[in-house]
N, C-alpha and C. Protein backbone atom coordinates (compact mmCIF):
# COMPACT_ATOMS: atom_id res chain seq x y z
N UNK A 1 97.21 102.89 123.92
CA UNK A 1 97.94 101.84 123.19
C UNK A 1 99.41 102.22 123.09
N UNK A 2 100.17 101.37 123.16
CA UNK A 2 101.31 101.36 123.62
C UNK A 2 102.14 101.70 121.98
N UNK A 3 103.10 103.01 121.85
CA UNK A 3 103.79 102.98 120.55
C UNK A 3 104.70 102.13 120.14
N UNK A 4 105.07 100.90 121.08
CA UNK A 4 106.00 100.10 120.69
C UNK A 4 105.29 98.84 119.64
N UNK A 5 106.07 98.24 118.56
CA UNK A 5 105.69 97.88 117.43
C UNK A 5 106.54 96.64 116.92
N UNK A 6 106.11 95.21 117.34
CA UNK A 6 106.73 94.08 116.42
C UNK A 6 105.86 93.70 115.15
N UNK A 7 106.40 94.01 114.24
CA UNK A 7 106.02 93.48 113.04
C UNK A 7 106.94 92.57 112.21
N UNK A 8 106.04 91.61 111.72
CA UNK A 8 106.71 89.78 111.43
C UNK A 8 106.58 90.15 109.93
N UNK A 9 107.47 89.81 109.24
CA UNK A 9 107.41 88.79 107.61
C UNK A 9 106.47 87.42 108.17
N UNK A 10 106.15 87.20 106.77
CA UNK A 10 105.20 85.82 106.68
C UNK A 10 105.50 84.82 106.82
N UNK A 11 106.38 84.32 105.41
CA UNK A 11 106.63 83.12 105.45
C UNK A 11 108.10 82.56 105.83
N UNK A 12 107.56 81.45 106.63
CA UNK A 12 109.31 81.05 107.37
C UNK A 12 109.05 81.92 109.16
N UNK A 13 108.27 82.76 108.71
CA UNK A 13 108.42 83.09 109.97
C UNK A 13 106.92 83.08 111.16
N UNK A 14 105.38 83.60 110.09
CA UNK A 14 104.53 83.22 111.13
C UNK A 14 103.90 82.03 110.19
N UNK A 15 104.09 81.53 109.10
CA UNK A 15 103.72 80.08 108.42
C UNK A 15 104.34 79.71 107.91
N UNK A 16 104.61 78.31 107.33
CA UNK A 16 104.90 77.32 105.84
C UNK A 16 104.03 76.85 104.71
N UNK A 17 103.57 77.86 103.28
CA UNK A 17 103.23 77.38 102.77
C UNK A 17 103.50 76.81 101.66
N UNK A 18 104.64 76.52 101.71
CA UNK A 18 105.66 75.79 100.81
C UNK A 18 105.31 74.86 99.97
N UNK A 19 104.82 73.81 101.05
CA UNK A 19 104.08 72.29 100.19
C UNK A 19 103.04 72.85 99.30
N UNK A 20 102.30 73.48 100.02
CA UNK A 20 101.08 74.10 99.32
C UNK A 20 101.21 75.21 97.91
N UNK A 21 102.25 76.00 98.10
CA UNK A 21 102.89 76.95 97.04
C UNK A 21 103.70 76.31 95.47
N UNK A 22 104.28 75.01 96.33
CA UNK A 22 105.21 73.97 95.56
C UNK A 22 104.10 73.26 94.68
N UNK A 23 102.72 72.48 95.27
CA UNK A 23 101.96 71.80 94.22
C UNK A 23 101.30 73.01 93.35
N UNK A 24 100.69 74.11 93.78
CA UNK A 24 100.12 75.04 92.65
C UNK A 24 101.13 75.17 91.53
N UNK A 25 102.24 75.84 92.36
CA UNK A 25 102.93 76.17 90.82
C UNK A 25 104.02 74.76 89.81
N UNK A 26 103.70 73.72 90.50
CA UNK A 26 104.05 72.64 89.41
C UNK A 26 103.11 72.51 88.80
N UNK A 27 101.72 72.67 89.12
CA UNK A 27 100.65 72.51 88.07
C UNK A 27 100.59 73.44 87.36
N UNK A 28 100.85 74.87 87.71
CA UNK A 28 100.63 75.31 86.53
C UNK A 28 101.73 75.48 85.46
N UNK A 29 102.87 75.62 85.64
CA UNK A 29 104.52 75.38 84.91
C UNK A 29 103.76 73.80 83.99
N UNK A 30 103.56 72.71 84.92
CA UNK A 30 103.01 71.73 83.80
C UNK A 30 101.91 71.84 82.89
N UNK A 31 100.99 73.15 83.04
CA UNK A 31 99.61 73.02 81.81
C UNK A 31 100.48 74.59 80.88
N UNK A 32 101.56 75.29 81.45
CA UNK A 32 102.38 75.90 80.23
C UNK A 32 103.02 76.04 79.83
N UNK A 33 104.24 75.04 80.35
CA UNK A 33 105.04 74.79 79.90
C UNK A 33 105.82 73.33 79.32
N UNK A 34 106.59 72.79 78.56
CA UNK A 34 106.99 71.91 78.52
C UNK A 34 108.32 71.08 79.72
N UNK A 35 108.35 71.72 80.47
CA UNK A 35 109.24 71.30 81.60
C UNK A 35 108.78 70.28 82.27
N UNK A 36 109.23 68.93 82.38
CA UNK A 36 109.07 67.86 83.05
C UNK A 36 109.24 67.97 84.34
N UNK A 37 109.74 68.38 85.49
CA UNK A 37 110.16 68.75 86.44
C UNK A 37 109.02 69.40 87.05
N UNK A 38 109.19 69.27 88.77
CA UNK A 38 108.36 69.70 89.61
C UNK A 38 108.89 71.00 90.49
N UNK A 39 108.09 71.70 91.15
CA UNK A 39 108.65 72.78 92.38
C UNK A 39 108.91 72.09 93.06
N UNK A 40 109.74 71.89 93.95
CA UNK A 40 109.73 71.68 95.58
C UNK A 40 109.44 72.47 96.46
N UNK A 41 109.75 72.00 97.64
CA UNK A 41 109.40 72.74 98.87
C UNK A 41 110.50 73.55 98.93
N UNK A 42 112.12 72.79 98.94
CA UNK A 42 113.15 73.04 98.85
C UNK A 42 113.28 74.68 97.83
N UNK A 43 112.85 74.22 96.66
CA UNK A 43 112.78 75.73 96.11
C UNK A 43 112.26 76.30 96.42
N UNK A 44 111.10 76.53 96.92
CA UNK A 44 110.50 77.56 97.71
C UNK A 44 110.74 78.29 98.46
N UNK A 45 111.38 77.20 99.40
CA UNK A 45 111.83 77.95 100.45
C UNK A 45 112.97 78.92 100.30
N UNK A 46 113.86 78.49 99.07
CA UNK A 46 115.06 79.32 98.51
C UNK A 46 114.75 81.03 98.33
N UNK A 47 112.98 80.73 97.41
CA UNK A 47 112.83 82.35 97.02
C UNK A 47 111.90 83.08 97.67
N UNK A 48 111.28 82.38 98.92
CA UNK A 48 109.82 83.10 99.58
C UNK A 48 110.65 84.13 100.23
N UNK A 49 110.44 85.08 100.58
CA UNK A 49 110.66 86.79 100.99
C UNK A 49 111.64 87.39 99.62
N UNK A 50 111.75 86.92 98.54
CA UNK A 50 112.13 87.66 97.05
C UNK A 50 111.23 88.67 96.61
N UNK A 51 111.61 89.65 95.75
CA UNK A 51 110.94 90.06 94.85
C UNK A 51 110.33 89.53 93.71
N UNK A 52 109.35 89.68 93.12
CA UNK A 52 108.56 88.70 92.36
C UNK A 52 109.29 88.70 91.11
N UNK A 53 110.45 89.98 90.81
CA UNK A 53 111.01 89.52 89.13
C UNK A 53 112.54 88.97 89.90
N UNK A 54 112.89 89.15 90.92
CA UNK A 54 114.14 87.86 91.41
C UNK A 54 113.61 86.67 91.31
N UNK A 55 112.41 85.93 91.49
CA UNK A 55 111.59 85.15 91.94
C UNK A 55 111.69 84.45 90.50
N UNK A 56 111.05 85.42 89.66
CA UNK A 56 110.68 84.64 88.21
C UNK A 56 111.94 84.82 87.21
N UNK A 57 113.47 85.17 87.40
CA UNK A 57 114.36 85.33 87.01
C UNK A 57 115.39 83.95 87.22
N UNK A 58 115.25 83.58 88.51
CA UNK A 58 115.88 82.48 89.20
C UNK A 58 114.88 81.20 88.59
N UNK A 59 113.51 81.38 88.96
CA UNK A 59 113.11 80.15 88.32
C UNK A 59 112.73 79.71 86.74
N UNK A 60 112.74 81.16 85.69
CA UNK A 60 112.36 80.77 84.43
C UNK A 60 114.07 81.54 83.53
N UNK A 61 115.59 80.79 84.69
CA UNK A 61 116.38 82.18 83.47
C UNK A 61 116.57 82.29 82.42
N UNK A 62 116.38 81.01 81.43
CA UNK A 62 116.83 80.89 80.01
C UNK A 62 115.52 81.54 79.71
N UNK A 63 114.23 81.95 79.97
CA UNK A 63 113.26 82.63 79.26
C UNK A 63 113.54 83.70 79.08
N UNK A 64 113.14 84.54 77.96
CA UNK A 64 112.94 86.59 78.20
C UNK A 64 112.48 86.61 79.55
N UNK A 65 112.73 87.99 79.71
CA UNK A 65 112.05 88.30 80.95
C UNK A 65 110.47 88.73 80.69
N UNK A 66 109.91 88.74 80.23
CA UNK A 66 108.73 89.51 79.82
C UNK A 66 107.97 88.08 80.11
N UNK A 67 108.65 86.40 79.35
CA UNK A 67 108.45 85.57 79.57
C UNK A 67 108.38 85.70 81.10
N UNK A 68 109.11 85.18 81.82
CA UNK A 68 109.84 85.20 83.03
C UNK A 68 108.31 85.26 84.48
N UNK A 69 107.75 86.56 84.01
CA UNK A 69 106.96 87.59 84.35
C UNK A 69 105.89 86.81 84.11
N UNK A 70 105.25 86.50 83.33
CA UNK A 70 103.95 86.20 82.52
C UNK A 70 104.11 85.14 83.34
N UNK A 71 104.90 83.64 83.14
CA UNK A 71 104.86 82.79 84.15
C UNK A 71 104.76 82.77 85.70
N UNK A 72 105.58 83.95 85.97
CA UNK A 72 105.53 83.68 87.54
C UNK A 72 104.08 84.43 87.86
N UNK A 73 103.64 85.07 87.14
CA UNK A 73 102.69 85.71 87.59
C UNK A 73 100.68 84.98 87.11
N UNK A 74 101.30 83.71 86.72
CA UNK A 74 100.34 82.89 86.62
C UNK A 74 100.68 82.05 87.62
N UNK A 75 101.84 81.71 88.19
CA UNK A 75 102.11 80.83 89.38
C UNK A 75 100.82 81.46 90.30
N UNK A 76 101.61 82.49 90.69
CA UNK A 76 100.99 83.39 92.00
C UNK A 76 98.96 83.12 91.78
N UNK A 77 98.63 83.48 90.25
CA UNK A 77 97.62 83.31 90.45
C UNK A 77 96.66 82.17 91.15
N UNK A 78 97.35 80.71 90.43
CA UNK A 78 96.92 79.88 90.77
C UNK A 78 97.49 79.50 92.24
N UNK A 79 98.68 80.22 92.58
CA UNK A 79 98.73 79.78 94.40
C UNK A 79 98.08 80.58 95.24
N UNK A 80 97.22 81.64 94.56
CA UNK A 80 95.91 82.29 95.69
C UNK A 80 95.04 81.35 95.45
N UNK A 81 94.53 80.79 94.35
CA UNK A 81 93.02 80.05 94.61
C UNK A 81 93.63 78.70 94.94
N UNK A 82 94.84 77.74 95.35
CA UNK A 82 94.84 77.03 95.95
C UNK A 82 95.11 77.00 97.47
N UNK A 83 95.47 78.30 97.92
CA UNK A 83 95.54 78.36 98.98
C UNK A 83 94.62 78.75 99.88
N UNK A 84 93.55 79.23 98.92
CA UNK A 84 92.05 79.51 100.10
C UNK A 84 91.84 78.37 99.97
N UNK A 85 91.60 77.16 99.55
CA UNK A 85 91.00 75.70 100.37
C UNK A 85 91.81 75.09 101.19
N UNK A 86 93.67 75.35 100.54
CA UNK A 86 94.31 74.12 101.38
C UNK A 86 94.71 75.42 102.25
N UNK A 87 94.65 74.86 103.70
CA UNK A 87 95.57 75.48 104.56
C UNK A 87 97.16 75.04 104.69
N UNK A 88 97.92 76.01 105.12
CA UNK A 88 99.22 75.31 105.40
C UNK A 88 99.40 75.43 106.78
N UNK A 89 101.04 75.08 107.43
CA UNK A 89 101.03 74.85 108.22
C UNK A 89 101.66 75.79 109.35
N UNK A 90 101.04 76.00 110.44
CA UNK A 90 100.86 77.35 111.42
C UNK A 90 102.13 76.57 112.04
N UNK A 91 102.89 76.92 113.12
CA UNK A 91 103.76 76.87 113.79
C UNK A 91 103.71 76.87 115.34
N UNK A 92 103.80 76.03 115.88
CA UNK A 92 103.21 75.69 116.89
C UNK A 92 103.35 76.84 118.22
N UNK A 93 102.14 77.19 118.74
CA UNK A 93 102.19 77.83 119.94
C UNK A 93 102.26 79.17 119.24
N UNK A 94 102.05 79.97 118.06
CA UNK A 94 102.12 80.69 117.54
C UNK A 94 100.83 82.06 117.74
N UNK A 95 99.44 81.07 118.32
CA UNK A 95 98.56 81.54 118.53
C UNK A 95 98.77 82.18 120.14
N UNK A 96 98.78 81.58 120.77
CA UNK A 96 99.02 82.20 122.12
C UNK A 96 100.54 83.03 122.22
N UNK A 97 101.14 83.29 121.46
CA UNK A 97 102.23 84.18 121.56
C UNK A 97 102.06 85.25 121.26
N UNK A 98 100.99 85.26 119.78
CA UNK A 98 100.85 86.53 119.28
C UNK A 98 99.79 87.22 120.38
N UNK A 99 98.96 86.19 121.52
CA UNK A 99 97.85 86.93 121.90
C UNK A 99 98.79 87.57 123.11
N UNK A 100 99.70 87.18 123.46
CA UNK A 100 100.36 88.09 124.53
C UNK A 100 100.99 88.89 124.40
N UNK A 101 101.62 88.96 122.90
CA UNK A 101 102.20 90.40 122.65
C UNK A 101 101.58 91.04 122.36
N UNK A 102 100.58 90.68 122.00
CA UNK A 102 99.55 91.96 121.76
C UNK A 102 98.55 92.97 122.82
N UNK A 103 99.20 92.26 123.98
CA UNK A 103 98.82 93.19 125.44
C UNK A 103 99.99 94.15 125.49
N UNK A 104 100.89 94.29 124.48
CA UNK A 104 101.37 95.74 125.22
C UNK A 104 101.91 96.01 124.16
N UNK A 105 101.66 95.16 122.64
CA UNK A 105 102.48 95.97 122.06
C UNK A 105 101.81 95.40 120.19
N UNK A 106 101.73 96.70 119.23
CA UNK A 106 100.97 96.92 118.11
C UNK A 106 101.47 95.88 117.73
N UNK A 107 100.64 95.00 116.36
CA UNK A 107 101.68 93.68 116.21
C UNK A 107 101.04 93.84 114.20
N UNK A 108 101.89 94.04 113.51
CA UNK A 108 101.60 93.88 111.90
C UNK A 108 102.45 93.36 111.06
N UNK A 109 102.01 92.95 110.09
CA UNK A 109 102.56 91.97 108.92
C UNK A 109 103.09 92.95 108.05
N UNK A 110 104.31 92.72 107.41
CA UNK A 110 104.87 93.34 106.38
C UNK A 110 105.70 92.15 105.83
N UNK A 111 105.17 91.88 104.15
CA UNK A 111 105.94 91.15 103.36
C UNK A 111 105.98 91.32 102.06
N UNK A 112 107.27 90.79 101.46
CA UNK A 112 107.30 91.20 99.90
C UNK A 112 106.36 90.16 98.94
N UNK A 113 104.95 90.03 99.57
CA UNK A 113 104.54 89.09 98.46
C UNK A 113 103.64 89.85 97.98
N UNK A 114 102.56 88.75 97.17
CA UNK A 114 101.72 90.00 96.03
C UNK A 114 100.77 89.85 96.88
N UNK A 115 100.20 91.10 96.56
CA UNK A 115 98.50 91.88 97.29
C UNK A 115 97.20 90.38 97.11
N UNK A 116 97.40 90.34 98.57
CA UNK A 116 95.65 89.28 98.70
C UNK A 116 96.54 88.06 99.58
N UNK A 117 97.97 88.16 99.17
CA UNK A 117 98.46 86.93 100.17
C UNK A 117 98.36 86.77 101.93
N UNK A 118 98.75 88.10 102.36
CA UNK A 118 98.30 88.54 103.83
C UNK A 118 96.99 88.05 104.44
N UNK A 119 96.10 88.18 103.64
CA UNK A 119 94.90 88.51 103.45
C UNK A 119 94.69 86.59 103.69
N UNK A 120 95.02 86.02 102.97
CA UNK A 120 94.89 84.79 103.37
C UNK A 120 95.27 84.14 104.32
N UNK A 121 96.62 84.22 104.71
CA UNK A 121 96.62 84.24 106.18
C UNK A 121 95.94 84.82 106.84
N UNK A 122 95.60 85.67 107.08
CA UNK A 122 94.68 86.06 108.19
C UNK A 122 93.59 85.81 107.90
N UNK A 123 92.65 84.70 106.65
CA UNK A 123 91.46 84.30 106.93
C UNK A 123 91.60 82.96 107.56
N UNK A 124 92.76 82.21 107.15
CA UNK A 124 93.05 80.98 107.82
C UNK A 124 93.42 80.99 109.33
N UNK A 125 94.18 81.85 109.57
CA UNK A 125 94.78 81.88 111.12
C UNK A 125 93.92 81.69 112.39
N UNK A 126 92.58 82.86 111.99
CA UNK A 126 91.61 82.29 113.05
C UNK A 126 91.73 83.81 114.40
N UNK A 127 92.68 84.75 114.18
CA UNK A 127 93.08 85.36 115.35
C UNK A 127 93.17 86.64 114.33
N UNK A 128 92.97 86.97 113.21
CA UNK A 128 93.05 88.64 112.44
C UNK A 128 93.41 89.70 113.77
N UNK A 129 92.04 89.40 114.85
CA UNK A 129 91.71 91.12 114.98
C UNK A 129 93.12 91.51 115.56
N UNK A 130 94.27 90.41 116.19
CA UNK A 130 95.37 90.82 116.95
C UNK A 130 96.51 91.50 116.22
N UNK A 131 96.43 92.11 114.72
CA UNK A 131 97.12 92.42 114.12
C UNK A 131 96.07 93.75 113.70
N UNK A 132 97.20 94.77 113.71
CA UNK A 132 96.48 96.24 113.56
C UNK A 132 96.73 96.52 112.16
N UNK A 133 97.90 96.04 111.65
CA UNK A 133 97.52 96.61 110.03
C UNK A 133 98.87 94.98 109.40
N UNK A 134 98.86 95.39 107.94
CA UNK A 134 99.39 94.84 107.11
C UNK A 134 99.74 95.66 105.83
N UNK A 135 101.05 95.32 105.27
CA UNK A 135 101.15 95.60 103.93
C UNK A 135 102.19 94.60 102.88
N UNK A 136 101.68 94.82 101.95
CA UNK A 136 102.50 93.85 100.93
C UNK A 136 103.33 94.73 99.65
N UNK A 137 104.16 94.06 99.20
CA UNK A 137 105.54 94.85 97.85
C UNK A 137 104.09 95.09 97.19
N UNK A 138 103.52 94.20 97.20
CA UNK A 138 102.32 93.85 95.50
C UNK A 138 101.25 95.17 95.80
N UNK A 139 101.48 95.41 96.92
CA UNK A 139 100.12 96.61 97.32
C UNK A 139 100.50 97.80 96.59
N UNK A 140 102.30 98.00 97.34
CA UNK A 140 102.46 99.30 97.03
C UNK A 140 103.80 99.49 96.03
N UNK A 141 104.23 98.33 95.92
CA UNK A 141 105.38 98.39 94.65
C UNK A 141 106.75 98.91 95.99
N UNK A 142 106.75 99.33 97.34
CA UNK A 142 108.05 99.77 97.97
C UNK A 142 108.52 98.30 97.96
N UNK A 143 109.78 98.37 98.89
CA UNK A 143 110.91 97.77 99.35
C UNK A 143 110.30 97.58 100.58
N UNK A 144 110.40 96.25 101.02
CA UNK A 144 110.15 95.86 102.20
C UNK A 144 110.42 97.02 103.39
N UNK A 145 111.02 97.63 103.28
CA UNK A 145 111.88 98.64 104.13
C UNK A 145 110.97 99.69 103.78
N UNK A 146 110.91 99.97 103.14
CA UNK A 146 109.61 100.96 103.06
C UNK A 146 108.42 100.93 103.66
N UNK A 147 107.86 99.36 103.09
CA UNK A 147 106.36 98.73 103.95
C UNK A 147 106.66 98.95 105.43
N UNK A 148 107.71 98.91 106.08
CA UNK A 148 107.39 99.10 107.48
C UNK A 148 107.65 100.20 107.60
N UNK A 149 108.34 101.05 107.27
CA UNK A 149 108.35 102.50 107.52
C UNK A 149 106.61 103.20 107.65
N UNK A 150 106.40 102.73 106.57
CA UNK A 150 104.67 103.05 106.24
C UNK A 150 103.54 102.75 107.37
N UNK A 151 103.86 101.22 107.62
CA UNK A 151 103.13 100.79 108.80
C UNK A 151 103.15 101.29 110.03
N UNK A 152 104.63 101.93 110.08
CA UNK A 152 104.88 102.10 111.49
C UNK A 152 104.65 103.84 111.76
N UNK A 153 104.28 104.64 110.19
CA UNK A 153 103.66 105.84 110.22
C UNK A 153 102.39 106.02 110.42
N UNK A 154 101.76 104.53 109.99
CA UNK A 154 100.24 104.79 109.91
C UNK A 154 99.52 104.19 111.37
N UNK A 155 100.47 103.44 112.26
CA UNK A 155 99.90 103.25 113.48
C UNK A 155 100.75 103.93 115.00
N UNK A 156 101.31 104.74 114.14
CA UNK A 156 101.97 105.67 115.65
C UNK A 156 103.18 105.18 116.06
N UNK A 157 104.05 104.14 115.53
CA UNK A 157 104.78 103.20 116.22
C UNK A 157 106.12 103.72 115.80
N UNK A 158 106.43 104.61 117.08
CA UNK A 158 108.03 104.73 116.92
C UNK A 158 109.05 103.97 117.62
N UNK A 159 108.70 103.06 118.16
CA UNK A 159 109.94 101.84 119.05
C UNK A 159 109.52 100.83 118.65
N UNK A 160 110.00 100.10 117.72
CA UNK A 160 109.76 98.84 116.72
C UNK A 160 110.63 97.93 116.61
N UNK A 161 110.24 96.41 116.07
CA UNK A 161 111.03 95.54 116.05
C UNK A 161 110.32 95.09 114.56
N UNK A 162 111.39 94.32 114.16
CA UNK A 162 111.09 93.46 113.03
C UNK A 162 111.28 91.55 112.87
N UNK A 163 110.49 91.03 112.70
CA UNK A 163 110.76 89.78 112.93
C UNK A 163 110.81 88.72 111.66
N UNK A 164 111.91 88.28 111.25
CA UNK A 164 111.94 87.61 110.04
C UNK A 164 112.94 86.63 110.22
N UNK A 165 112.90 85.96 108.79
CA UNK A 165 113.63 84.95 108.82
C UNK A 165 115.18 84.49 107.60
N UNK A 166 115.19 85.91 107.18
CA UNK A 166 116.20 85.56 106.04
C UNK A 166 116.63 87.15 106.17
N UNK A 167 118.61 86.69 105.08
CA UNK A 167 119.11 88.02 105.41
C UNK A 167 118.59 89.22 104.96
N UNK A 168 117.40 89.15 103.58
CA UNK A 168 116.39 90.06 103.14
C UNK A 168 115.78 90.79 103.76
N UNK A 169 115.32 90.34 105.22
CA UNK A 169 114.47 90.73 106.49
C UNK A 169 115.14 91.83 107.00
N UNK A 170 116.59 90.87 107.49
CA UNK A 170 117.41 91.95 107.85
C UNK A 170 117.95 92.91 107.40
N UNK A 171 118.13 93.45 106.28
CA UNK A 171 118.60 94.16 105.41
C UNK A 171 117.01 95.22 105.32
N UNK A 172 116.22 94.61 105.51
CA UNK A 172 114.80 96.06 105.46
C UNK A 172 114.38 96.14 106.93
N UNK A 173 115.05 95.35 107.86
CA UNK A 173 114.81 96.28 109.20
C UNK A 173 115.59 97.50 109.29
N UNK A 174 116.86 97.28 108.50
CA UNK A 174 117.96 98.25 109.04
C UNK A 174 118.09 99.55 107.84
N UNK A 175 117.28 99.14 106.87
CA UNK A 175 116.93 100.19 105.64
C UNK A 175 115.59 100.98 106.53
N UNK A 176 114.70 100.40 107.30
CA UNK A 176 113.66 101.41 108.09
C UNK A 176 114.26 101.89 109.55
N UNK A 177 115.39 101.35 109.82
CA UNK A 177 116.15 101.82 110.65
C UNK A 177 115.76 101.20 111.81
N UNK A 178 115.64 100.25 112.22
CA UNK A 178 114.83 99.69 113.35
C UNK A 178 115.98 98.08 113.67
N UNK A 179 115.51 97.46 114.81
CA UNK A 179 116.13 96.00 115.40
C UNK A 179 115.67 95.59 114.42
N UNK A 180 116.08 94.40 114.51
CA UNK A 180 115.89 92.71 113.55
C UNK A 180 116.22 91.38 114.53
N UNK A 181 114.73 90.63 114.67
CA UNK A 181 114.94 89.39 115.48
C UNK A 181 115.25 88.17 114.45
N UNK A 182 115.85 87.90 114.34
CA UNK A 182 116.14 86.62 113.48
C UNK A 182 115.21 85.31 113.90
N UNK A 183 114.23 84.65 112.87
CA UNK A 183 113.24 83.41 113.63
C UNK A 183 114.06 82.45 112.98
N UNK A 184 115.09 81.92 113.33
CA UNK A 184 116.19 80.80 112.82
C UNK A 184 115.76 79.74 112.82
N UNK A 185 114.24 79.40 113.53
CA UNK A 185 113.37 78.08 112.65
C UNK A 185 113.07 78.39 111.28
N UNK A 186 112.70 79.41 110.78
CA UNK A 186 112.59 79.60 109.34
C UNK A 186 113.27 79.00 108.23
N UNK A 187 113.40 79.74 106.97
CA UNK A 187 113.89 79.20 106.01
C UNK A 187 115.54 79.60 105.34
N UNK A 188 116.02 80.80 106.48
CA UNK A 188 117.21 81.64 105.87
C UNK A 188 118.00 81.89 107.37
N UNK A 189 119.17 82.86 106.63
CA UNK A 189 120.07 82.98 107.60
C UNK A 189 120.13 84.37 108.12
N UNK A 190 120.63 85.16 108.99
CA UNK A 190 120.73 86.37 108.97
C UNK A 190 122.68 86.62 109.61
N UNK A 191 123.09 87.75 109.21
CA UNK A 191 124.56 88.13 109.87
C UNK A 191 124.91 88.64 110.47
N UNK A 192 124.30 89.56 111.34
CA UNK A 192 124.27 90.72 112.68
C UNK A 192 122.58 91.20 113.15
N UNK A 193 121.91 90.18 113.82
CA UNK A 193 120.68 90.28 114.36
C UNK A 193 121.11 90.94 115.41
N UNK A 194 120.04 91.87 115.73
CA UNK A 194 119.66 92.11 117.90
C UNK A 194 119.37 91.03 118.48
N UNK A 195 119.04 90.25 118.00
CA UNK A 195 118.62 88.82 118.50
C UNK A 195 118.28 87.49 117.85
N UNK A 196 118.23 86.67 118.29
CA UNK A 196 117.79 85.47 117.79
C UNK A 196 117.11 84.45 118.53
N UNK A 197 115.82 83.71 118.15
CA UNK A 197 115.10 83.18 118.32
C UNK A 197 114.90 81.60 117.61
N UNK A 198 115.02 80.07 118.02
CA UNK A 198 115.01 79.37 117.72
C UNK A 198 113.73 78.23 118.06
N UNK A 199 112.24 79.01 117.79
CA UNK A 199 111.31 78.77 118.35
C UNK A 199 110.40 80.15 118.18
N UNK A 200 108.98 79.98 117.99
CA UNK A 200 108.49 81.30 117.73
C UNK A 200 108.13 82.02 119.42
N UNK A 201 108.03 80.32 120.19
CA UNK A 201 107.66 80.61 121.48
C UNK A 201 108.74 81.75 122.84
N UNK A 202 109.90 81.80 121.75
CA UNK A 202 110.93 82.89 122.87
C UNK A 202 110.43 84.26 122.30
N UNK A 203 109.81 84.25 121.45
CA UNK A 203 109.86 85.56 120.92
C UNK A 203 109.24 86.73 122.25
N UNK A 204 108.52 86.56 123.13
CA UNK A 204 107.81 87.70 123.77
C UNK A 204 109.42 87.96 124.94
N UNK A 205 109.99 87.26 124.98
CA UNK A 205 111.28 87.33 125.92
C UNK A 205 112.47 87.84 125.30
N UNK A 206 112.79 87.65 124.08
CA UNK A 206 113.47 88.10 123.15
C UNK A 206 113.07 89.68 122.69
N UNK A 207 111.75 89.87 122.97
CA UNK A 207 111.27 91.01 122.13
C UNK A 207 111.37 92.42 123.52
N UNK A 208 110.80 91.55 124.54
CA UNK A 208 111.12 92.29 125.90
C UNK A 208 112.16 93.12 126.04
N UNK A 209 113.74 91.92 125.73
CA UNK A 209 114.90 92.14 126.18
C UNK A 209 115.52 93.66 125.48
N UNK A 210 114.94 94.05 123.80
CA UNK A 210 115.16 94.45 122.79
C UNK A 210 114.76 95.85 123.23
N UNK A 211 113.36 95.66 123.53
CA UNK A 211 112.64 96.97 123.64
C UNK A 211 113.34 97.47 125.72
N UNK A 212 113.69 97.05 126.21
CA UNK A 212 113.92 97.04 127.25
C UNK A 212 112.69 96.86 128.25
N UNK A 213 112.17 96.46 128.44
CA UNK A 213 110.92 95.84 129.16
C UNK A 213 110.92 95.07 130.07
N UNK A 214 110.26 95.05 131.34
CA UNK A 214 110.31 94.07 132.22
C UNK A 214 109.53 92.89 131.96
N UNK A 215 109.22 91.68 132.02
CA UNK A 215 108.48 90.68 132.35
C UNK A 215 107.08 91.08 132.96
C-alpha cells in the first residue's frame, strides 16, 4: 500500500448537509428557546468546519457561554438523530472518484465536528470500506491539524494531501505541515492553496499533479 495520503474535510467538501442540519436545529432553538427565527442553509454554511464553542458563540452571542454550550450542544444532538433518516446531498461523481484514488493512494476523513458525525456519512455513502481511517475534534478534543497529523501516524502516510473547502482547512493542512487542495465548489474561500479544484471530479488530476505522479 502506497504511503501517499489524501485526506478530505466533510462538509462543503465530500457532502451538503446544510438543509438537513438547518431544519434540526430550528426545531430545536424553537422547543428552547423563545427566538422566532429559523437556521438557514446560508448560516450553516457560514460555521460548518468551526469549532463547536466558535459555532455556539456566533450563533447564541448575547447568551452566557455556558448558555451558548448547552444550546449548541442540543442542536448537534438532535442533528445526529435527524440525520440518520434524512440523507443529504452527495456531490456528483463523488463515488467513482473516491474509487480511483483509492488504487494508489490511502484516502481518510478528518473534521472538526462532534464524534458519530463521520460515522454517518459513511453509513449513508454506501462506499465506507474505501476510506482507511477517520477522526473527529469531538473524538479527540485536537485541532484539526492535529487530527491529521494523527491519521497520517496511524496509517503510515508520509506524502499527504489535504482536501477542504474553507480557509480553516487551509490553515490545518499547513499547521500538519502538508499541501492543501482547495474544493472551491464548497462553502469557503482559501488564500495560498497548492491547488484548486472547481468540481470534486478534477480532484484525481489535481492530486496527481501535487504528489508528482503520472496518469
Amino acid at each position: 500500500m502506497s504511503s501517499k495520503g489524501i485526506l478530505f474535510d466533510l462538509d462543503g467538501t465530500l457532502w451538503d448537509s446544510s438543509a438537513e442540519v438547518a431544519e434540526a436545529w430550528s426545531r430545536c432553538i424553537a422547543e428552547q428557546t423563545d427566538r422566532p427565527e429559523r437556521v438557514t442553509q446560508s448560516d450553516l454554511r457560514g460555521l460548518m468546519g468551526k469549532t463547536l464553542e466558535v459555532i455556539a458563540a456566533e450563533m447564541f452571542p448575547t447568551l452566557p457561554q455556558a448558555e451558548q454550550i448547552r444550546l449548541i450542544r442540543l442542536c448537534e444532538d438532535r442533528e445526529m438523530e435527524y440525520l440518520q433518516t434524512h440523507k443529504p446531498a452527495f456531490f456528483k461523481g463523488e463515488e467513482e472518484l473516491l474509487r480511483l484514488l483509492e488504487k494508489d493512494y490511502r484516502l481518510a476523513i478528518v473534521s472538526n465536528c462532534q464524534e458519530g458525525y463521520i460515522e454517518i456519512y459513511l453509513g449513508h455513502c454506501g462506499y465506507p470500506e474505501l476510506f482507511c481511517d477517520f477522526e473527529s475534534a469531538g473524538a479527540t478534543g485536537l485541532s484539526k491539524g492535529g487530527n491529521i497529523q494523527l491519521v497520517m501516524q496511524r496509517n503510515g502516510i508520509d506524502d499527504c494531501i489535504y482536501v477542504g473547502d474553507t480557509r480553516g482547512d487551509e490553515l490545518a493542512a499547513r499547521e500538519a505541515g502538508i499541501k492543501f487542495i482547495h474544493a472551491a465548489y464548497g462553502f469557503g474561500k482559501a488564500e495560498a492553496p497548492d491547488g484548486v479544484i472547481n468540481d470534486i471530479s478534477e480532484l484525481a488530476a489535481e492530486a496527481r499533479r501535487l504528489f508528482g505522479d503520472t496518469p
